[in-house]
C-alpha atoms as a PDB file:
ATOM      1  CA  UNK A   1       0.000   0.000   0.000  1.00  0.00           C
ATOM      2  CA  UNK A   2       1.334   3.013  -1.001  1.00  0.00           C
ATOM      3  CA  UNK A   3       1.539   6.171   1.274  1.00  0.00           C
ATOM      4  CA  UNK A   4      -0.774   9.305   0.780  1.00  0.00           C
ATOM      5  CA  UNK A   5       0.996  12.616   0.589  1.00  0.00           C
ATOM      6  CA  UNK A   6      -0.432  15.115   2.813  1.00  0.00           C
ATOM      7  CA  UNK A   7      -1.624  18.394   1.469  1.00  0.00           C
ATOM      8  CA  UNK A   8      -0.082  21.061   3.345  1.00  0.00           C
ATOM      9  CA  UNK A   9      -2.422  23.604   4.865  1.00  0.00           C
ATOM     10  CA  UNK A  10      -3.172  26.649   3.242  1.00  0.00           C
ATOM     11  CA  UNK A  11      -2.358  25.552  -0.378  1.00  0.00           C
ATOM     12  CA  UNK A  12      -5.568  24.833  -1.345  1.00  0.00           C
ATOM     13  CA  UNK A  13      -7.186  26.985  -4.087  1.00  0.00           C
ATOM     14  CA  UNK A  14      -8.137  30.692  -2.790  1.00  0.00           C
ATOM     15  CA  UNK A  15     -11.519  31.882  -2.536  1.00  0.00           C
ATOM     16  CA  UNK A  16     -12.963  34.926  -2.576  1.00  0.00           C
ATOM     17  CA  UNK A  17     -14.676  35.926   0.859  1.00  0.00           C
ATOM     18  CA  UNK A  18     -17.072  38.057  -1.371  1.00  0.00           C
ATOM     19  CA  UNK A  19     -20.257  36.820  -3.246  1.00  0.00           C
ATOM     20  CA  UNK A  20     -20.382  36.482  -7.059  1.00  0.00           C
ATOM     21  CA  UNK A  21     -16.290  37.619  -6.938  1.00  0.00           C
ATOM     22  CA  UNK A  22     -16.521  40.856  -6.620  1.00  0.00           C
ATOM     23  CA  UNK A  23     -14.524  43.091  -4.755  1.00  0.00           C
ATOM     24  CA  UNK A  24     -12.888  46.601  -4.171  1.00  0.00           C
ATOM     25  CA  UNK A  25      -9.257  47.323  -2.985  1.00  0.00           C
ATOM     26  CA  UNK A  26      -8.260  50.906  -2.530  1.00  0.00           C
ATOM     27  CA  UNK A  27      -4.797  51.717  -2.270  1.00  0.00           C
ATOM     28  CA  UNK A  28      -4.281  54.520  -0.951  1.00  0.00           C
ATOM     29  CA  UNK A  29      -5.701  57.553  -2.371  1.00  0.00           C
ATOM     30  CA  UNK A  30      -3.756  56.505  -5.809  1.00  0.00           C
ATOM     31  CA  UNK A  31      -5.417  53.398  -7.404  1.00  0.00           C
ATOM     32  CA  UNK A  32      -8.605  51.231  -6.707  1.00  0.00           C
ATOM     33  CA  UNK A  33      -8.720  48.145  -8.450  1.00  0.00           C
ATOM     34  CA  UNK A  34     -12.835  46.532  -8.812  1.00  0.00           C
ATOM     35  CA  UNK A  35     -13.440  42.689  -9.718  1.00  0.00           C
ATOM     36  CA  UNK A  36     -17.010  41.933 -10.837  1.00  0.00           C
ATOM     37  CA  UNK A  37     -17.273  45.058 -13.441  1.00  0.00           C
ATOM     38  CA  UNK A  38     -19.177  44.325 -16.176  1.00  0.00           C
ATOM     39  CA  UNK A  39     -19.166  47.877 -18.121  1.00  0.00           C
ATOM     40  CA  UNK A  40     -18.047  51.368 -17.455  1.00  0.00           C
ATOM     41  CA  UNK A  41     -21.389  53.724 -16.880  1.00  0.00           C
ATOM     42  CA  UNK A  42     -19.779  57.181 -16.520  1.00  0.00           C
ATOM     43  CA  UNK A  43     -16.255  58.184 -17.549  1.00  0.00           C
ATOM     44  CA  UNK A  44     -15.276  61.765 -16.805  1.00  0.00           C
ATOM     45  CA  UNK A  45     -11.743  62.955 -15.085  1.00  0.00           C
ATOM     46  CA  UNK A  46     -13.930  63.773 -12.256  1.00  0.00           C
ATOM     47  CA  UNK A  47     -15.971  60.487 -12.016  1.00  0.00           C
ATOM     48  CA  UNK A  48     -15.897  56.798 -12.813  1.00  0.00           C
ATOM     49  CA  UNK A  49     -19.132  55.156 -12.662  1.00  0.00           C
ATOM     50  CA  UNK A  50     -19.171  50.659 -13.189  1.00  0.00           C
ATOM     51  CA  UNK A  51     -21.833  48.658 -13.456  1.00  0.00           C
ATOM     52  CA  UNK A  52     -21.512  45.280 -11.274  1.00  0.00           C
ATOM     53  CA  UNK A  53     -23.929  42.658 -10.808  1.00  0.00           C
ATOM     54  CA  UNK A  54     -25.919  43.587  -7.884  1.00  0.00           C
ATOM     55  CA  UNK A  55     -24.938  47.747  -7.374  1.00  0.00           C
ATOM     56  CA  UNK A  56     -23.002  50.452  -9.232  1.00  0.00           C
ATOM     57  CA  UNK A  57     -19.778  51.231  -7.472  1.00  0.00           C
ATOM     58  CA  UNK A  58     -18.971  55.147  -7.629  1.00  0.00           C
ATOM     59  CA  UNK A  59     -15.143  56.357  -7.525  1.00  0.00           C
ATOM     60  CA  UNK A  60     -14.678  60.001  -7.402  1.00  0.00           C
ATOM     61  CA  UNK A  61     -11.954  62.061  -7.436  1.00  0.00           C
ATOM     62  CA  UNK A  62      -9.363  63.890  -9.947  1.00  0.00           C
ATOM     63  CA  UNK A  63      -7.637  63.312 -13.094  1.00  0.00           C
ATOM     64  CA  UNK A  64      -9.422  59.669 -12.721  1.00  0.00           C
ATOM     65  CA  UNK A  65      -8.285  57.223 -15.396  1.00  0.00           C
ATOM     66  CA  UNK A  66      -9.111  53.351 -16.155  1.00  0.00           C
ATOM     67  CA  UNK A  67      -6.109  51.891 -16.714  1.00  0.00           C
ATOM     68  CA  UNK A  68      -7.112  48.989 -17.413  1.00  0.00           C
ATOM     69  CA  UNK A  69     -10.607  46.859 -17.651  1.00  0.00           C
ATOM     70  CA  UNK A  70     -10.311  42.983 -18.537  1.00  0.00           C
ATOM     71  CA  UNK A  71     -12.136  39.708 -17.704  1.00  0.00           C
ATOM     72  CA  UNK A  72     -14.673  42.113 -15.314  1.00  0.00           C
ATOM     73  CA  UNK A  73     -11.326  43.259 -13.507  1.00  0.00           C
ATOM     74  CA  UNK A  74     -11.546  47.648 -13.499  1.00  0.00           C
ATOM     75  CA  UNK A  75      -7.689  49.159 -12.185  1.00  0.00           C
ATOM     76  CA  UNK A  76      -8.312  53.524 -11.884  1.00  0.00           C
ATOM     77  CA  UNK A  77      -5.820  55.967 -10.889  1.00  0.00           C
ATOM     78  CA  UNK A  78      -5.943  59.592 -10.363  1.00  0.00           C
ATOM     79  CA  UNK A  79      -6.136  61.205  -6.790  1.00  0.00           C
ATOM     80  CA  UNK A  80      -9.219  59.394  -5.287  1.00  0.00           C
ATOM     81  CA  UNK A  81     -12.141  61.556  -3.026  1.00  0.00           C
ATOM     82  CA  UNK A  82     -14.549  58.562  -2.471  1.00  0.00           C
ATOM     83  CA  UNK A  83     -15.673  55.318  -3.216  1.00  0.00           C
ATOM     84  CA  UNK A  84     -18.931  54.546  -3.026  1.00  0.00           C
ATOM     85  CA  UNK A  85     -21.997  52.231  -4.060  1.00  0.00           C
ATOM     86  CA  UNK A  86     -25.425  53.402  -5.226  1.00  0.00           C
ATOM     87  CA  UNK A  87     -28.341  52.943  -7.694  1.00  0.00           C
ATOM     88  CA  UNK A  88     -27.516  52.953 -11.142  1.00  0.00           C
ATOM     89  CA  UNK A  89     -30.397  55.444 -11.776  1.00  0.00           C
ATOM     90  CA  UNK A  90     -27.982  58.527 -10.052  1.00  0.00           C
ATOM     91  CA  UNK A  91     -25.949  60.126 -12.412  1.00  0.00           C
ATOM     92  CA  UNK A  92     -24.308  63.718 -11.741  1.00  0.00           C
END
């Protein structure tokens, strides 16, 4: 009988602790990168507005830019004022 290797703990595939993968990381007042975007709403240097599957996350700021948008993954830069999530009927 041959012997079992033991998986090590914490190898095991990663999960994301939020529903339907999406998430929001901010880093610092520089960059916020969104997972779960499915299309870009509002684009102005002032405001970046992305659809997601269950709300409509809001960044605000200045000199905003999307950097980069692929498989539902949104990276902006610019100086960031707020991040927020709202109804996807507001629109400034």
């Amino acid at each position: 009988m041959a012997k079992e290797k033991k998986k090590a703990r914490g190898t095991g595939e990663l999960r994301s602790v939020f529903p339907y993968h999406e998430s929001v990381t901010v880093w610092g007042r520089e960059r916020v990168t969104a997972q779960g975007c499915r299309r870009i709403l509002t684009y102005t240097a002032t405001c970046i507005r992305l659809k997601r599957r269950h709300a409509v996350l809001a960044v605000r700021g200045r000199d905003l830019v999307c950097v980069s948008f692929s498989c539902g993954c949104a990276t902006l830069t610019g100086t960031i004022l707020s991040v927020s999530f709202e109804d996807e009927e507001v629109c400034e």
